[in-house]
C-alpha atoms as a PDB file:
ATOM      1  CA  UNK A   1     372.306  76.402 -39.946  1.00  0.00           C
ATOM      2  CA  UNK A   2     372.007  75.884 -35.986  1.00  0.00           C
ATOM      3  CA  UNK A   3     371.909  79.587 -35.968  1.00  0.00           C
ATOM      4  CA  UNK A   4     369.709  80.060 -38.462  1.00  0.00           C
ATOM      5  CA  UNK A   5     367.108  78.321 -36.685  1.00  0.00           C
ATOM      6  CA  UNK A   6     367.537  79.854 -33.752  1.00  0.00           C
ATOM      7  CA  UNK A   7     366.779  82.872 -35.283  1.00  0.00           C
ATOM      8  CA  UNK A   8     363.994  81.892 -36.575  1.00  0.00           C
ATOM      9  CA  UNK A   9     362.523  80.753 -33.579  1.00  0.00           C
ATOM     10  CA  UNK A  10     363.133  84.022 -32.511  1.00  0.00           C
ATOM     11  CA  UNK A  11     361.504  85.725 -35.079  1.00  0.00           C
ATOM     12  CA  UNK A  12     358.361  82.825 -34.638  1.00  0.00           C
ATOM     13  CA  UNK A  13     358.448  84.318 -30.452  1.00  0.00           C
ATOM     14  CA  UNK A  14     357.895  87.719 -31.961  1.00  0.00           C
ATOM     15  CA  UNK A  15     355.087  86.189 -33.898  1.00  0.00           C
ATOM     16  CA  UNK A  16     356.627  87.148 -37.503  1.00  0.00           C
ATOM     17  CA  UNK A  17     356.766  83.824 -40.080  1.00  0.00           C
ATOM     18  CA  UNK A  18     359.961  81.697 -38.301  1.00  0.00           C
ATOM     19  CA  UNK A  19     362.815  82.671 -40.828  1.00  0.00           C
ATOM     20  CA  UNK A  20     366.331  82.888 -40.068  1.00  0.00           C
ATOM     21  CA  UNK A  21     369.093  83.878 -41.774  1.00  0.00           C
ATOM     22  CA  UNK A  22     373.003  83.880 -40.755  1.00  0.00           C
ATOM     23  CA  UNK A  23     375.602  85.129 -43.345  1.00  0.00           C
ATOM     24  CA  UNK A  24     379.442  84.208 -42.628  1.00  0.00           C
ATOM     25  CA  UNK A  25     382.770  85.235 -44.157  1.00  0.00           C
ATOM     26  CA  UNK A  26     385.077  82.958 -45.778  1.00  0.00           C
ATOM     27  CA  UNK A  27     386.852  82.357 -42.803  1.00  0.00           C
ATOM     28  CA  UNK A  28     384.127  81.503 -40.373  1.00  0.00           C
ATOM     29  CA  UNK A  29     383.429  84.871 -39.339  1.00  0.00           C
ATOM     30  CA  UNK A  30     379.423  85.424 -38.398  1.00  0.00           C
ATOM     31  CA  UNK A  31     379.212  88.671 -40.190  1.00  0.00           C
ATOM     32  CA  UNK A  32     375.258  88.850 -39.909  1.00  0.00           C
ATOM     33  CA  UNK A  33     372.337  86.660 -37.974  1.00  0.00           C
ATOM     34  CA  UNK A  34     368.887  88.001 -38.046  1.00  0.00           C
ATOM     35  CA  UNK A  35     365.046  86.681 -38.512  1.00  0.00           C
ATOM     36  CA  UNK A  36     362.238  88.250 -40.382  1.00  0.00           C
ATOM     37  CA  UNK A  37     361.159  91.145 -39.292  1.00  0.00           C
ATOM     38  CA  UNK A  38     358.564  91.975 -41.297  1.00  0.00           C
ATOM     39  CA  UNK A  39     355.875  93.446 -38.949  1.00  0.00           C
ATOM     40  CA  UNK A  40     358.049  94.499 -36.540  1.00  0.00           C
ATOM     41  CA  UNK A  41     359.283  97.308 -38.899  1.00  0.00           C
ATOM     42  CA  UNK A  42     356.423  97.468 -41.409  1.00  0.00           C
ATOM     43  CA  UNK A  43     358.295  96.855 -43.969  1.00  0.00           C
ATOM     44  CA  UNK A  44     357.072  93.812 -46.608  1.00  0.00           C
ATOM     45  CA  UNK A  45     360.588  93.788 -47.452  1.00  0.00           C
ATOM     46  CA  UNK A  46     362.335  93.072 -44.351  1.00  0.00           C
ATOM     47  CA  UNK A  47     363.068  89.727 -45.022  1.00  0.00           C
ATOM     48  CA  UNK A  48     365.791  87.674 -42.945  1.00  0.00           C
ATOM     49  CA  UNK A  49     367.788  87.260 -46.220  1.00  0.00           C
ATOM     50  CA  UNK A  50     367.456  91.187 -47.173  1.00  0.00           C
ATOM     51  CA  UNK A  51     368.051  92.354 -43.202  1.00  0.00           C
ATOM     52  CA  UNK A  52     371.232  89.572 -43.317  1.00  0.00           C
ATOM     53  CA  UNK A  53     372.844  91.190 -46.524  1.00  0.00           C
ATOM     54  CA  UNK A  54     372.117  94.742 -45.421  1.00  0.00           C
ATOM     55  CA  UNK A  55     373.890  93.727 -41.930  1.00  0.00           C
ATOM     56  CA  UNK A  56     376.940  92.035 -43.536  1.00  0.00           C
ATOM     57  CA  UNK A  57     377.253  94.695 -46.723  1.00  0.00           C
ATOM     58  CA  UNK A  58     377.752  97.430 -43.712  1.00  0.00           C
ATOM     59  CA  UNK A  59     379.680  95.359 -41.111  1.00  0.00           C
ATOM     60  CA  UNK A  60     382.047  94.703 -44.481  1.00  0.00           C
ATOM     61  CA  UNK A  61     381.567  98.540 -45.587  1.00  0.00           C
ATOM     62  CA  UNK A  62     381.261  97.100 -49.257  1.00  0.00           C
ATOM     63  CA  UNK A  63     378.202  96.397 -51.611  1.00  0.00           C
ATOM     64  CA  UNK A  64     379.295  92.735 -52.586  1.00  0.00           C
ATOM     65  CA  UNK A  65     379.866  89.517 -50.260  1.00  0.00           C
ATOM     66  CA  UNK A  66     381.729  87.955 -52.776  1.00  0.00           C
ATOM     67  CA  UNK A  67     383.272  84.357 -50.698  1.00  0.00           C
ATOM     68  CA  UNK A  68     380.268  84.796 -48.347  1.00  0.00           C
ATOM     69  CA  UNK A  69     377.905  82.333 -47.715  1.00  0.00           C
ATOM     70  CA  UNK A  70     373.942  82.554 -46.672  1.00  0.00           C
ATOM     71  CA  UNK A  71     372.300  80.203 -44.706  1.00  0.00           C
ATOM     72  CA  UNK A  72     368.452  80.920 -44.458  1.00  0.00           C
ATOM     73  CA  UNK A  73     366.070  78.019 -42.853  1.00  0.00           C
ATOM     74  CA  UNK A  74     363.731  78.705 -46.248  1.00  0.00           C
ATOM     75  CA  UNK A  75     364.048  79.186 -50.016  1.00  0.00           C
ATOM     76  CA  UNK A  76     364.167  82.692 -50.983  1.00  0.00           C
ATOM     77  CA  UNK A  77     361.605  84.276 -52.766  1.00  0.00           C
ATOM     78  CA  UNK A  78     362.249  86.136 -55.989  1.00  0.00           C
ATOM     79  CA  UNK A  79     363.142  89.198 -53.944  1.00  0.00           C
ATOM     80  CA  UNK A  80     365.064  87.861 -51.845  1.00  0.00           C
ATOM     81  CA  UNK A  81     367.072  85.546 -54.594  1.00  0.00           C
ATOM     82  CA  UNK A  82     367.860  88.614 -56.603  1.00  0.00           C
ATOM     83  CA  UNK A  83     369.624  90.465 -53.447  1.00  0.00           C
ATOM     84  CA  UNK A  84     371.526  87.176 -53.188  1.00  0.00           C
ATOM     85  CA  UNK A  85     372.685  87.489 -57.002  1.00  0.00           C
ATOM     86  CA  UNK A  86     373.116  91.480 -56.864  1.00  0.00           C
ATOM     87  CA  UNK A  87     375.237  90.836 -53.288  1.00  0.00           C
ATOM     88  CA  UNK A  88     377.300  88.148 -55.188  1.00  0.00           C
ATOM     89  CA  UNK A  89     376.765  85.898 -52.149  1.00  0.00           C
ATOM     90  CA  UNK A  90     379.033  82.538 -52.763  1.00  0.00           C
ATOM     91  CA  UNK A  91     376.567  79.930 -51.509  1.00  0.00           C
ATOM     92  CA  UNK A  92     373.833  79.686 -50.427  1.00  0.00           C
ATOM     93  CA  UNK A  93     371.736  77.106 -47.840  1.00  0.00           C
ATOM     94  CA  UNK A  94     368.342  76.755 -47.386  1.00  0.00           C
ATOM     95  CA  UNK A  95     366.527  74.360 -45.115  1.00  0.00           C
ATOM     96  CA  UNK A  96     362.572  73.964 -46.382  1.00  0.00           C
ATOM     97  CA  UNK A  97     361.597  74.122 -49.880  1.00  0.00           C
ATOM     98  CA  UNK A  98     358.667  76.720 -50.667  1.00  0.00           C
ATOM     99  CA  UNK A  99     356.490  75.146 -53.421  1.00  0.00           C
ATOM    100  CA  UNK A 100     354.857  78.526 -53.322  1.00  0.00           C
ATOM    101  CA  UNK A 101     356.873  81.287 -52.680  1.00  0.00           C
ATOM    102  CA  UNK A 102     359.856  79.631 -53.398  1.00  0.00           C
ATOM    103  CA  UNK A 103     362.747  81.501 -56.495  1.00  0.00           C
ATOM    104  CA  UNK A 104     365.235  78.718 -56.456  1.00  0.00           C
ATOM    105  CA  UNK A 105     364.242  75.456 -57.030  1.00  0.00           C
ATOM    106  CA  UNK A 106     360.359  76.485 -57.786  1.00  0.00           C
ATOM    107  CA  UNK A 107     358.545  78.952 -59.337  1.00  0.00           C
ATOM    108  CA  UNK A 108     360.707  81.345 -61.595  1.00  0.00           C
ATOM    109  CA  UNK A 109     364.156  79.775 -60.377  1.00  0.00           C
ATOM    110  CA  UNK A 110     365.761  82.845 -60.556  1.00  0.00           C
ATOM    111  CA  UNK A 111     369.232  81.763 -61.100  1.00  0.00           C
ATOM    112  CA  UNK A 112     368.419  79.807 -63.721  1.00  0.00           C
ATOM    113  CA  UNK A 113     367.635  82.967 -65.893  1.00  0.00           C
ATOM    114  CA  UNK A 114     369.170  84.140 -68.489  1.00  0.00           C
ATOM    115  CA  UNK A 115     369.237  87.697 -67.363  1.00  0.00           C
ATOM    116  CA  UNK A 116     370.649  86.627 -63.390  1.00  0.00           C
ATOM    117  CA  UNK A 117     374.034  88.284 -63.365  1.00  0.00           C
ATOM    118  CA  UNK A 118     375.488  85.838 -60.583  1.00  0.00           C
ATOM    119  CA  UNK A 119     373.985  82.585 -59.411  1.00  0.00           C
ATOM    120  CA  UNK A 120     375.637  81.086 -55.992  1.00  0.00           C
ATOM    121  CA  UNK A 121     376.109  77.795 -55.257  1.00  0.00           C
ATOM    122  CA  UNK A 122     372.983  75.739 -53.671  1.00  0.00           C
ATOM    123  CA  UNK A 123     372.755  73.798 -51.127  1.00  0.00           C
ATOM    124  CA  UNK A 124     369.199  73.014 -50.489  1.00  0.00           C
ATOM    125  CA  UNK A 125     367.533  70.843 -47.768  1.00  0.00           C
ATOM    126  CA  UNK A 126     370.232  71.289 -44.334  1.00  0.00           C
ATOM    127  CA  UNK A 127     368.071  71.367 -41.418  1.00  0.00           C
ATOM    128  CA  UNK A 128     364.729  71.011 -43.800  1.00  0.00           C
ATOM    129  CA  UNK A 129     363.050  68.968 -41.128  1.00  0.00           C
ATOM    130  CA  UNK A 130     363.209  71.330 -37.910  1.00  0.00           C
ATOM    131  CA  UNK A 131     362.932  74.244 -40.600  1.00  0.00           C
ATOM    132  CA  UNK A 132     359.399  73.331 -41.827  1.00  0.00           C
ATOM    133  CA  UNK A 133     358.519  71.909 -38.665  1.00  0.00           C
ATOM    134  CA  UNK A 134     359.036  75.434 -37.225  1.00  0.00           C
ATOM    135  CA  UNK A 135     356.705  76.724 -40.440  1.00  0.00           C
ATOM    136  CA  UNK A 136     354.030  73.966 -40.301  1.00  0.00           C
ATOM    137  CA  UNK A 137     353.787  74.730 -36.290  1.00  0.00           C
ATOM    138  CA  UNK A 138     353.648  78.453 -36.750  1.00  0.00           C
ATOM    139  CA  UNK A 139     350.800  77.966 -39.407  1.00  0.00           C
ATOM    140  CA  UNK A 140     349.045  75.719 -38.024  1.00  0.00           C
ATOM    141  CA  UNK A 141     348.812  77.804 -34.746  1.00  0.00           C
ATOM    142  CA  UNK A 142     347.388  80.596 -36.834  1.00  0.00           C
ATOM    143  CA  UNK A 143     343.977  78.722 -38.276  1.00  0.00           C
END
């Protein structure tokens, strides 16, 4: 999750929202480490999560991470949750809840659903407090 973070404050020193993502193999291998990069490519869908599985899906020349995990310093958004399902990504950690945005543990709880074809493994809340610290700063900054 160190990583993570760092890549989001990367991503917060390009001024996109401070998400970072890090996927790595079962054996410890980084396979992917990216932040958002949403305005950098002008793309609303360029997501850390989304850039991450891209990343890894090439780097692994295959369409599923299956014993991968995800770290991401936020809760995915419904977007981003279904990649995570559709990637077959084997866990998944996220650092701050998103009351609003949020797929996993608010709003439509995407792998919850009926329909969700795979649902990882959650770990929610490692490195919450630096994670929304890094969102509460950025925001705050903004107004």
């Amino acid at each position: 999750m160190d990583r993570a973070l760092a890549q989001a404050e990367a991503a917060r020193d390009r001024g996109e929202v401070p998400v970072g993502a890090v996927i790595v193999s079962a054996d410890g291998e980084i396979l992917a480490e990216t932040g958002n990069e949403t305005l950098m490519r002008r793309d609303p869908t360029a997501h850390a999560e989304l850039i991450a599985i891209r990343a890894a899906c090439a780097k692994l020349d295959s369409e599923r991470l299956i014993d991968c995990d995800l770290y991401v310093t936020l809760e995915p958004c419904a977007m981003c949750a279904a990649a995570i399902s559709f990637a077959r990504i084997r866990r998944l950690y996220f650092g701050a809840p998103d009351p609003k945005g949020g797929a996993v543990e608010h709003g439509p709880r995407f792998f919850s659903q009926p329909t969700c074809h795979h649902a990882p493994e959650v770990i929610a809340g490692m490195g919450e407090t630096r994670a929304a610290a890094l969102l509460t700063d950025f925001f705050a900054a903004r107004r």
